[in-house]
N, C-alpha and C. Protein backbone atom coordinates (compact mmCIF):
# COMPACT_ATOMS: atom_id res chain seq x y z
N UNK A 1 0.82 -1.19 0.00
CA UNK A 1 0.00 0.00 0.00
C UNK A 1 0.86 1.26 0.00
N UNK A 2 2.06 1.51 0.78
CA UNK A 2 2.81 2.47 0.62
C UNK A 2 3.27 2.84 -0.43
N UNK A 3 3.95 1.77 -1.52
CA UNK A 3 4.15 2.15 -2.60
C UNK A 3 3.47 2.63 -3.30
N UNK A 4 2.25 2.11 -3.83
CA UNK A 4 1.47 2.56 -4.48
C UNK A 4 0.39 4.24 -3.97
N UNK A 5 0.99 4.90 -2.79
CA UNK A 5 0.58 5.68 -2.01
C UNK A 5 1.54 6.53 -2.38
N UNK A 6 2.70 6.33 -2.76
CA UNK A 6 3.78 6.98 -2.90
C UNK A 6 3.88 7.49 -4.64
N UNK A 7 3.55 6.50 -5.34
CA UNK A 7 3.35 6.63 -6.23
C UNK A 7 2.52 7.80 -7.15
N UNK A 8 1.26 7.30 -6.82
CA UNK A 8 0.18 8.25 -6.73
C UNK A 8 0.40 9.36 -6.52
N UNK A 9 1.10 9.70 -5.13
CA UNK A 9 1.44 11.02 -4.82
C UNK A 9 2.01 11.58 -5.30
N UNK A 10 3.02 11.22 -6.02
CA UNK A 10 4.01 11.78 -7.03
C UNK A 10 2.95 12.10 -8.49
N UNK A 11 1.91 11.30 -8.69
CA UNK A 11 1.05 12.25 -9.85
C UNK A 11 0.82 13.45 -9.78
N UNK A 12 0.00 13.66 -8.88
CA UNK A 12 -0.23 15.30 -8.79
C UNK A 12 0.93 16.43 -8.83
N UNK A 13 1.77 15.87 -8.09
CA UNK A 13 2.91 16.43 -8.06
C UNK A 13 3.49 16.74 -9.50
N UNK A 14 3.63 15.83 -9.92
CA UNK A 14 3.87 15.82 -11.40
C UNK A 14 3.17 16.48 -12.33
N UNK A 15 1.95 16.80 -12.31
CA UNK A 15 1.55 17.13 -13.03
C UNK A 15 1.40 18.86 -12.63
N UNK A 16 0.83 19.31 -11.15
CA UNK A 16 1.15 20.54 -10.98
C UNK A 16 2.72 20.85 -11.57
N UNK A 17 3.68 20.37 -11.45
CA UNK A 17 5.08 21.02 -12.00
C UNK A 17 4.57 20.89 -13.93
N UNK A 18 4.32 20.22 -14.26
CA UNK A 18 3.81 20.29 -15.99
C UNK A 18 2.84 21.83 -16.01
N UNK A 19 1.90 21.94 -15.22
CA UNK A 19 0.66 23.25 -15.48
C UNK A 19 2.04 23.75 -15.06
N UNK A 20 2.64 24.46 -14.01
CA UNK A 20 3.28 25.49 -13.71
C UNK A 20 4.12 25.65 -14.83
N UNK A 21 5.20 24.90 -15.56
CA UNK A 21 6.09 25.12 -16.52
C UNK A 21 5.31 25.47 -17.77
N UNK A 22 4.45 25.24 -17.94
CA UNK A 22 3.92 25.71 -19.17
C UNK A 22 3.21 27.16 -19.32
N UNK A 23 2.46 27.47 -18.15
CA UNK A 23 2.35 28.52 -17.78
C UNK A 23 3.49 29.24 -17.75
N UNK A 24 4.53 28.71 -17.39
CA UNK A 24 6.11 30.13 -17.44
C UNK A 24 6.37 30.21 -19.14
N UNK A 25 6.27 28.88 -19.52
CA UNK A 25 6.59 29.15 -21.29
C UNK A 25 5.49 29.89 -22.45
N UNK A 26 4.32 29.52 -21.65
CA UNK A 26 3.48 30.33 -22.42
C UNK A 26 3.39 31.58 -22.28
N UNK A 27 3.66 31.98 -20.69
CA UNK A 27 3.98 33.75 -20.40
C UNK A 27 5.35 34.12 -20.93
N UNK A 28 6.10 33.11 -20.96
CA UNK A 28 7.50 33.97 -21.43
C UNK A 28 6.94 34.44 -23.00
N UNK A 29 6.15 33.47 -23.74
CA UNK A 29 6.13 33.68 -25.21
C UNK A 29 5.03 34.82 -25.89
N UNK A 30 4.07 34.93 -24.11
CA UNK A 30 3.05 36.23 -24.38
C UNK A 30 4.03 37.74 -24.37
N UNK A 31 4.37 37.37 -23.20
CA UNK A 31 5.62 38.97 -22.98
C UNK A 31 6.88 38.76 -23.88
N UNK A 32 7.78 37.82 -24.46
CA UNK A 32 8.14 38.21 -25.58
C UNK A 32 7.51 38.60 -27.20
N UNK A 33 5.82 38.16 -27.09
CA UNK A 33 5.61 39.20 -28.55
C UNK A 33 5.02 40.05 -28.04
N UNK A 34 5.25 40.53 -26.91
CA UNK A 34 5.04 42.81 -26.66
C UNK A 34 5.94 43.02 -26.74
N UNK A 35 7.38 42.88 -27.18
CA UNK A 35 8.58 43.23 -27.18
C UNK A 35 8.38 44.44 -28.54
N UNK A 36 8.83 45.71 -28.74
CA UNK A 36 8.83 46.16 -30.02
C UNK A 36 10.30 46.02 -30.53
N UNK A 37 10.55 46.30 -31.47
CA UNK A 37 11.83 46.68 -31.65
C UNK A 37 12.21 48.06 -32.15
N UNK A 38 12.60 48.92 -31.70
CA UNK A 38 13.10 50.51 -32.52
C UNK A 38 14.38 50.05 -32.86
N UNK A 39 14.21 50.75 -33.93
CA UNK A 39 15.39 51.41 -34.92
C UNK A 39 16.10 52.59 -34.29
N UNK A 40 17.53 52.80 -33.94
CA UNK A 40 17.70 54.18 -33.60
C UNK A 40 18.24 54.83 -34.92
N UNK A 41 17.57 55.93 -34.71
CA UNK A 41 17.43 57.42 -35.99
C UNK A 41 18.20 58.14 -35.72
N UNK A 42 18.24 59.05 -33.93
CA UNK A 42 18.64 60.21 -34.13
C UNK A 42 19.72 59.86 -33.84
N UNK A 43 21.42 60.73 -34.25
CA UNK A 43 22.49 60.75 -33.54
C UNK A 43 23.08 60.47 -32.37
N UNK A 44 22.19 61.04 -31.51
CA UNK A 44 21.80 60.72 -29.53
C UNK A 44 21.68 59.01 -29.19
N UNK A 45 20.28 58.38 -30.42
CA UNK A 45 19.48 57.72 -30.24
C UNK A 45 20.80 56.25 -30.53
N UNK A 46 21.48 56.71 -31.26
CA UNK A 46 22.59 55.84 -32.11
C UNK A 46 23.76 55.81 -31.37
N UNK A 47 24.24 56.85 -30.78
CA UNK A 47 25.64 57.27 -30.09
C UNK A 47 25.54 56.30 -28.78
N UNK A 48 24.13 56.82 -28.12
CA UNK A 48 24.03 56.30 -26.41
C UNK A 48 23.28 54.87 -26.14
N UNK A 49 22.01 54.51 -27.37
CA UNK A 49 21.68 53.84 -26.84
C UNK A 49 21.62 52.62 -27.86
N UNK A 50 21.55 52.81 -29.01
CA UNK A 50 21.72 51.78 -30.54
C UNK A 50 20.19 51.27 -30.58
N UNK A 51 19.91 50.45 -30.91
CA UNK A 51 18.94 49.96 -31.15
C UNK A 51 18.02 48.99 -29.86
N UNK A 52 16.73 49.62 -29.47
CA UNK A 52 16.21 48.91 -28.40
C UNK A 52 15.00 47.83 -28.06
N UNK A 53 15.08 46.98 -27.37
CA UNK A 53 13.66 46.24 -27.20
C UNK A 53 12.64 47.37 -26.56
N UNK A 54 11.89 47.32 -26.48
CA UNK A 54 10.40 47.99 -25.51
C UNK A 54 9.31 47.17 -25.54
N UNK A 55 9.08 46.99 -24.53
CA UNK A 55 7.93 46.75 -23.58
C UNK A 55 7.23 47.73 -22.57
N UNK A 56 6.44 47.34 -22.39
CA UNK A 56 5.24 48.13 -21.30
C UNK A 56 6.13 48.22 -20.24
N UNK A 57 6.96 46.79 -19.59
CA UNK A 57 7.44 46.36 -18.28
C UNK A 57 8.99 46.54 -18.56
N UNK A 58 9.69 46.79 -19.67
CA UNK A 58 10.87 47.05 -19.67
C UNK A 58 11.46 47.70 -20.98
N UNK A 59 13.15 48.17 -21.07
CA UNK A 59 13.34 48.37 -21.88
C UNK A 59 14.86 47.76 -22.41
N UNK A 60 15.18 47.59 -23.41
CA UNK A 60 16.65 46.51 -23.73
C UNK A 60 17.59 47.10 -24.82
N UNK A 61 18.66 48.18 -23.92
CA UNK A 61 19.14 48.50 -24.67
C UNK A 61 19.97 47.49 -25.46
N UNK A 62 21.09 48.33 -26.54
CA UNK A 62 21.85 47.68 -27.67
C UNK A 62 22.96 46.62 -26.91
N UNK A 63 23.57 47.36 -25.66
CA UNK A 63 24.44 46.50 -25.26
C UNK A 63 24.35 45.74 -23.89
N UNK A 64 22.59 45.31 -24.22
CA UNK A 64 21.98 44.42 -23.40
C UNK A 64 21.64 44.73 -21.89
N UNK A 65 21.69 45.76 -21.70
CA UNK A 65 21.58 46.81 -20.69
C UNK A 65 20.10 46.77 -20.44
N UNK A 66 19.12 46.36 -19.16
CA UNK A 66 17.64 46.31 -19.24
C UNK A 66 17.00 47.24 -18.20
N UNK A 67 16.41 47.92 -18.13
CA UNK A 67 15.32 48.81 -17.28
C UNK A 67 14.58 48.40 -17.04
N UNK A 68 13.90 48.12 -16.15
CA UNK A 68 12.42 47.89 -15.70
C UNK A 68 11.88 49.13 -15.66
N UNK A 69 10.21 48.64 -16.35
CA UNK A 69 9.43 50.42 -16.32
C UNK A 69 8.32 49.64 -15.47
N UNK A 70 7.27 50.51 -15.42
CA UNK A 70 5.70 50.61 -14.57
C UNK A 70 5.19 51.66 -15.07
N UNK A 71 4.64 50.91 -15.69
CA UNK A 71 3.14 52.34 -16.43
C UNK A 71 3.01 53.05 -15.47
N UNK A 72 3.20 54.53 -16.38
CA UNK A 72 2.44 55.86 -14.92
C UNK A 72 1.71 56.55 -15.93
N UNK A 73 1.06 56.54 -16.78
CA UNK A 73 -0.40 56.93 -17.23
C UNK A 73 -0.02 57.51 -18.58
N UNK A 74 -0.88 58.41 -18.90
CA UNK A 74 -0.62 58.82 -20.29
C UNK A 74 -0.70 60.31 -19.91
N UNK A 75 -0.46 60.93 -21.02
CA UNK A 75 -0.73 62.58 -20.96
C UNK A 75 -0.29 62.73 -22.27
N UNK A 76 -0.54 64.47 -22.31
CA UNK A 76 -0.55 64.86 -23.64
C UNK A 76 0.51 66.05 -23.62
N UNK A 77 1.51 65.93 -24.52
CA UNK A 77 2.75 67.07 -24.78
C UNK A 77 3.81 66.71 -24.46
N UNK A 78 4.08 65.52 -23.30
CA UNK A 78 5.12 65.60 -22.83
C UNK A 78 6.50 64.62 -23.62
N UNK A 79 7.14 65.91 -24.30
CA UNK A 79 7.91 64.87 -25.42
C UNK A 79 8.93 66.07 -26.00
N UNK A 80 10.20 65.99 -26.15
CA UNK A 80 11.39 66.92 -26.85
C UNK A 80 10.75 67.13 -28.07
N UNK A 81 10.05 66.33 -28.94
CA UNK A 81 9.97 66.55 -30.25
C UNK A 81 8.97 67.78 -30.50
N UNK A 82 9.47 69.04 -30.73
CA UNK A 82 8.93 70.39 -30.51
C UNK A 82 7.26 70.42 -31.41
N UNK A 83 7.48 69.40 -32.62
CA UNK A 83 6.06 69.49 -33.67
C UNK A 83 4.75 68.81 -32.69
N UNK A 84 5.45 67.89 -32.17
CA UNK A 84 4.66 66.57 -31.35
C UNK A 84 3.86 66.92 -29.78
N UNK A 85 4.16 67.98 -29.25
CA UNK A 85 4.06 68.60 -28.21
C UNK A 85 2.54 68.49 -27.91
N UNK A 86 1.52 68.65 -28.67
CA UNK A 86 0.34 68.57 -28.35
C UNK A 86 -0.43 66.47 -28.69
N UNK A 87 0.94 65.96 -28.83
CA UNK A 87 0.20 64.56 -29.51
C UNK A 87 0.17 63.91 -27.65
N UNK A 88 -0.60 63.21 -27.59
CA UNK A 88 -0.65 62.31 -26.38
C UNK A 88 0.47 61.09 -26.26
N UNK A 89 1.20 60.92 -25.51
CA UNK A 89 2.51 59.76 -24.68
C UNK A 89 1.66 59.38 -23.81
N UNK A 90 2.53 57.96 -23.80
CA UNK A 90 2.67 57.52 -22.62
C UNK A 90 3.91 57.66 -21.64
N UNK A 91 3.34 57.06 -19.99
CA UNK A 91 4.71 57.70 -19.58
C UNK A 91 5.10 56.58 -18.64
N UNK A 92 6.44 56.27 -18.46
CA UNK A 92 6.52 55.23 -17.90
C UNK A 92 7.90 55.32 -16.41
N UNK A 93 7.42 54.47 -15.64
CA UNK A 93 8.82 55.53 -14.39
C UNK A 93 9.69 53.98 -14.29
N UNK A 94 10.74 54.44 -14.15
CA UNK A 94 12.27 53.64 -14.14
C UNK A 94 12.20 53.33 -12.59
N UNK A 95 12.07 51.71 -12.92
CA UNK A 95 11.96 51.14 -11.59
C UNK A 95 13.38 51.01 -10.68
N UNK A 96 13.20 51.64 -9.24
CA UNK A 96 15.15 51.40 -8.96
C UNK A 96 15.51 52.76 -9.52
N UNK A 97 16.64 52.36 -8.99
CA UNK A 97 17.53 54.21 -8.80
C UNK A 97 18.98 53.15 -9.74
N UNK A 98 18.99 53.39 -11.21
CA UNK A 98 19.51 52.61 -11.79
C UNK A 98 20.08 53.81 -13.34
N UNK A 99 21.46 53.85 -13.37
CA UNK A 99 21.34 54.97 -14.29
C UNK A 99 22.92 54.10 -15.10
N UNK A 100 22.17 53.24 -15.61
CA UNK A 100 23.09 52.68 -15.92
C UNK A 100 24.15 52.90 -17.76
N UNK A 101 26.02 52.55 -17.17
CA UNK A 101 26.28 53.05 -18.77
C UNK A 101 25.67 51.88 -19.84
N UNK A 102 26.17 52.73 -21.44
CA UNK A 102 25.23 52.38 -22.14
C UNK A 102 25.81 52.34 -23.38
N UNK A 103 25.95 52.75 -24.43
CA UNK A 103 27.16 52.50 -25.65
C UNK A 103 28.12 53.51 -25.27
N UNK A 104 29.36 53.66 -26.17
CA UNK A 104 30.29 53.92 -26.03
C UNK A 104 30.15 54.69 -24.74
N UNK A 105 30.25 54.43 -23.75
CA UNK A 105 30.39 54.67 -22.21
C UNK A 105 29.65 55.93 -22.01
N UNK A 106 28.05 55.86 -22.66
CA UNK A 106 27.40 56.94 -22.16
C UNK A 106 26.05 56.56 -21.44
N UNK A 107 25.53 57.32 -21.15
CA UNK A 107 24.72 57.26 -20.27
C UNK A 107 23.50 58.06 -20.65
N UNK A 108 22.23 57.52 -20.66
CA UNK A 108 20.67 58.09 -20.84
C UNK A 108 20.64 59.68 -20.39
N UNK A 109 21.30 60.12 -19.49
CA UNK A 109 20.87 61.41 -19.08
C UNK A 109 22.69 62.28 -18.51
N UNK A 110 23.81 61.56 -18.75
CA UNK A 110 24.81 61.94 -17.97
C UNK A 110 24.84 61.27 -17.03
N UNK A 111 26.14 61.48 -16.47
CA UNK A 111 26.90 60.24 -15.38
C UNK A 111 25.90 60.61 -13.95
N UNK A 112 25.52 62.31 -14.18
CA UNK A 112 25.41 62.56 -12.26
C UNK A 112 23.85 62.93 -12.68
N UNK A 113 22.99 62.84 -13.63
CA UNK A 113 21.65 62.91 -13.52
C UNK A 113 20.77 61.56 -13.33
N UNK A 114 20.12 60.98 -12.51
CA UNK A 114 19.22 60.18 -12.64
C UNK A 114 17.97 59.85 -13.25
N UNK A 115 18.26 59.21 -14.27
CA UNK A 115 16.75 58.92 -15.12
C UNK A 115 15.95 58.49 -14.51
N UNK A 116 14.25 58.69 -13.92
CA UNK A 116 13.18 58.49 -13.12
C UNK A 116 12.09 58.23 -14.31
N UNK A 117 12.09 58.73 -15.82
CA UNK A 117 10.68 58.74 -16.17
C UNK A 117 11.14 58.91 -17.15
N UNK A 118 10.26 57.51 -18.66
CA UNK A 118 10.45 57.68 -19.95
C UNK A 118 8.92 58.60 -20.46
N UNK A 119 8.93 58.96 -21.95
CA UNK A 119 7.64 59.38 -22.28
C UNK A 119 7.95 58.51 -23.73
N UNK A 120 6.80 58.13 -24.13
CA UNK A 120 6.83 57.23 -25.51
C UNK A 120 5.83 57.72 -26.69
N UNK A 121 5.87 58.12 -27.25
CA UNK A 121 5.61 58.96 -28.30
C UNK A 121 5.00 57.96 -29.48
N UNK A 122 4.54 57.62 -30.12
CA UNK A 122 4.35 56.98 -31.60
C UNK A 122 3.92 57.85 -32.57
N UNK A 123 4.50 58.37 -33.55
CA UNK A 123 3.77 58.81 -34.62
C UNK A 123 3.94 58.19 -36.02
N UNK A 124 2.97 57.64 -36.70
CA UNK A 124 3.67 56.34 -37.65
C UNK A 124 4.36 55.40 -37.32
N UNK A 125 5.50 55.24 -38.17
CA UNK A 125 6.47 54.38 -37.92
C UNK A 125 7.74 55.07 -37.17
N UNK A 126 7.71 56.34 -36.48
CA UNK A 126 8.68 57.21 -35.69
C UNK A 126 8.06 56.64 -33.99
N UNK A 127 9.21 57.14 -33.40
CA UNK A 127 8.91 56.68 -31.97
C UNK A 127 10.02 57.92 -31.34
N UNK A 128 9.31 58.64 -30.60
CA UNK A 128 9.77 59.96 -29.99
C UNK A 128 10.16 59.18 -27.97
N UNK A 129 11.02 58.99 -27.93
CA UNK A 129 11.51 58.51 -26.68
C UNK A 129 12.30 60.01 -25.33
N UNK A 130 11.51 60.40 -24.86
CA UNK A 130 11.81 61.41 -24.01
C UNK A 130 11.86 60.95 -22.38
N UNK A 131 13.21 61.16 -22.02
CA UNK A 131 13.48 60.77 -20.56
C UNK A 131 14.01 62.13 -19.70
N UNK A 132 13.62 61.97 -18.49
CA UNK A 132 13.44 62.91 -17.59
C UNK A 132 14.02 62.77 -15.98
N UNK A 133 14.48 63.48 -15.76
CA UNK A 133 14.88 63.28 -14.39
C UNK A 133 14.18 64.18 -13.45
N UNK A 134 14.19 63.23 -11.75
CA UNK A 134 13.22 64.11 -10.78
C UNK A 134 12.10 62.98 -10.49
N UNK A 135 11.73 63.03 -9.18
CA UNK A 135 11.38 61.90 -8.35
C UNK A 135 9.58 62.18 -8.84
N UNK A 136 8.79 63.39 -8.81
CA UNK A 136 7.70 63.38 -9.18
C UNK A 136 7.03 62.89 -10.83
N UNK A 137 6.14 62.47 -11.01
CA UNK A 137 5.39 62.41 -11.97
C UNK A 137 5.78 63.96 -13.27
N UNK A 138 6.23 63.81 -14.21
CA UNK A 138 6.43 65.20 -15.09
C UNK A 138 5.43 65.98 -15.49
N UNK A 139 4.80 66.72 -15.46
CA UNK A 139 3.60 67.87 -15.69
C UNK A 139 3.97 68.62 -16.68
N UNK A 140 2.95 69.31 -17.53
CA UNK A 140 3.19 69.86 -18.33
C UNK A 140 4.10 71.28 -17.89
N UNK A 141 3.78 71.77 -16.71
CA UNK A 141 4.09 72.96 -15.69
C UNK A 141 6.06 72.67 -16.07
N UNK A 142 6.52 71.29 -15.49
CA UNK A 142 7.28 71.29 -15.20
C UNK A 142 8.64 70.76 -16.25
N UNK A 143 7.70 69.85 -17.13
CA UNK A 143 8.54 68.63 -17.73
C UNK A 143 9.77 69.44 -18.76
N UNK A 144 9.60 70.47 -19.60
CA UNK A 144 11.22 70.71 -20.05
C UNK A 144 11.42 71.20 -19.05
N UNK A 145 12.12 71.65 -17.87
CA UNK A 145 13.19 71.95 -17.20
C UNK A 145 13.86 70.58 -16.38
N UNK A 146 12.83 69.38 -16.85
CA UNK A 146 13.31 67.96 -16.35
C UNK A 146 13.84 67.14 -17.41
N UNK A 147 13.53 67.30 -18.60
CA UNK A 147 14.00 66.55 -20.22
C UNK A 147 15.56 66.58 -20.00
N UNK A 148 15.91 65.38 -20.10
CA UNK A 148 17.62 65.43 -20.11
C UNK A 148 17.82 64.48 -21.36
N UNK A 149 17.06 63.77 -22.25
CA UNK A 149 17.33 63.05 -23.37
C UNK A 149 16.43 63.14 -24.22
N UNK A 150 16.39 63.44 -25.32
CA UNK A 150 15.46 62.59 -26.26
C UNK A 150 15.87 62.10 -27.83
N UNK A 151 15.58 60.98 -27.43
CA UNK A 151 15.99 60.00 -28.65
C UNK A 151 14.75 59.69 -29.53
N UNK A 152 15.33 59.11 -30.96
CA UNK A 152 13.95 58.82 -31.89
C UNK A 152 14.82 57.96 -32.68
N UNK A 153 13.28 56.90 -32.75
CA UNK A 153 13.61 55.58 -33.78
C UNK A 153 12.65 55.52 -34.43
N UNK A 154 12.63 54.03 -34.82
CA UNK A 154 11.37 54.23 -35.65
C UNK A 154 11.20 52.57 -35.58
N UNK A 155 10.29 52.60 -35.85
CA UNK A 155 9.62 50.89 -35.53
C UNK A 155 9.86 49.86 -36.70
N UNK A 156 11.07 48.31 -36.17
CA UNK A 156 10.94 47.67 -37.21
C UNK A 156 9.91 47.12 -37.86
């Protein structure tokens, strides 16, 4: 009777570890197709950061360098690209106090500014990427005197 007690028991077992692993492979394969890919365009966009993954939950630079983001809502203007100013972003805050280097030994905002908050832009196939430093949420009141980057790609 033990054996076969033992046995048994090891089914369920077995089979909860089968649902759980498939569940991780099927989520890995949902959150790898939200991955986008940009193209970097501008000079900035090419010099510091090359070409990036994006997601909702993160971002992957060229030399594999990753951010964690957390949606912080949308708004409208907040973006370097001077034409785009009235188009609606999203905005996303840099999880961690993480300002990490990035191609040829540069950095998203400079060595002694801390990046806190991306803004994501789409227009067509362009992608207006504006990052900001400063612990609050960016406001229209406030956000260029907080803009320390903005880069643009464009969507493969």
């Amino acid at each position: 009777m033990r054996r076969h007690g033992s046995v048994f028991s090891l089914v369920p077992k077995t089979l909860a570890l089968l649902a759980i692993l498939a569940t991780t492979l099927l989520g890995a394969e949902v959150s790898a197709a939200t991955f986008h890919h940009w193209i970097a365009m501008s000079n900035t966009a090419i010099s510091i950061t090359g070409d990036v993954q994006f997601s909702p939950s993160s971002i992957l630079f060229a030399n594999h360098t990753k951010l964690k983001l957390t949606p912080a809502g949308s708004a409208e203007g907040l973006t370097w690209f001077d034409s785009m100013r009235g188009e609606p972003v999203e905005l996303y805050k840099i999880a961690g106090w993480k300002n990490p280097r990035l191609l040829n030994r540069n950095y998203l905002c400079g060595a002694r500014v801390q990046p806190t908050f991306l803004s994501v832009l789409e227009h067509g196939d362009d992608v207006f990427l504006t990052v900001f430093s400063g612990n609050e949420v960016p406001t229209t009141k406030d956000y260029e005197s907080r803009i320390c980057a903005g880069l643009s790609y464009s969507l493969k």
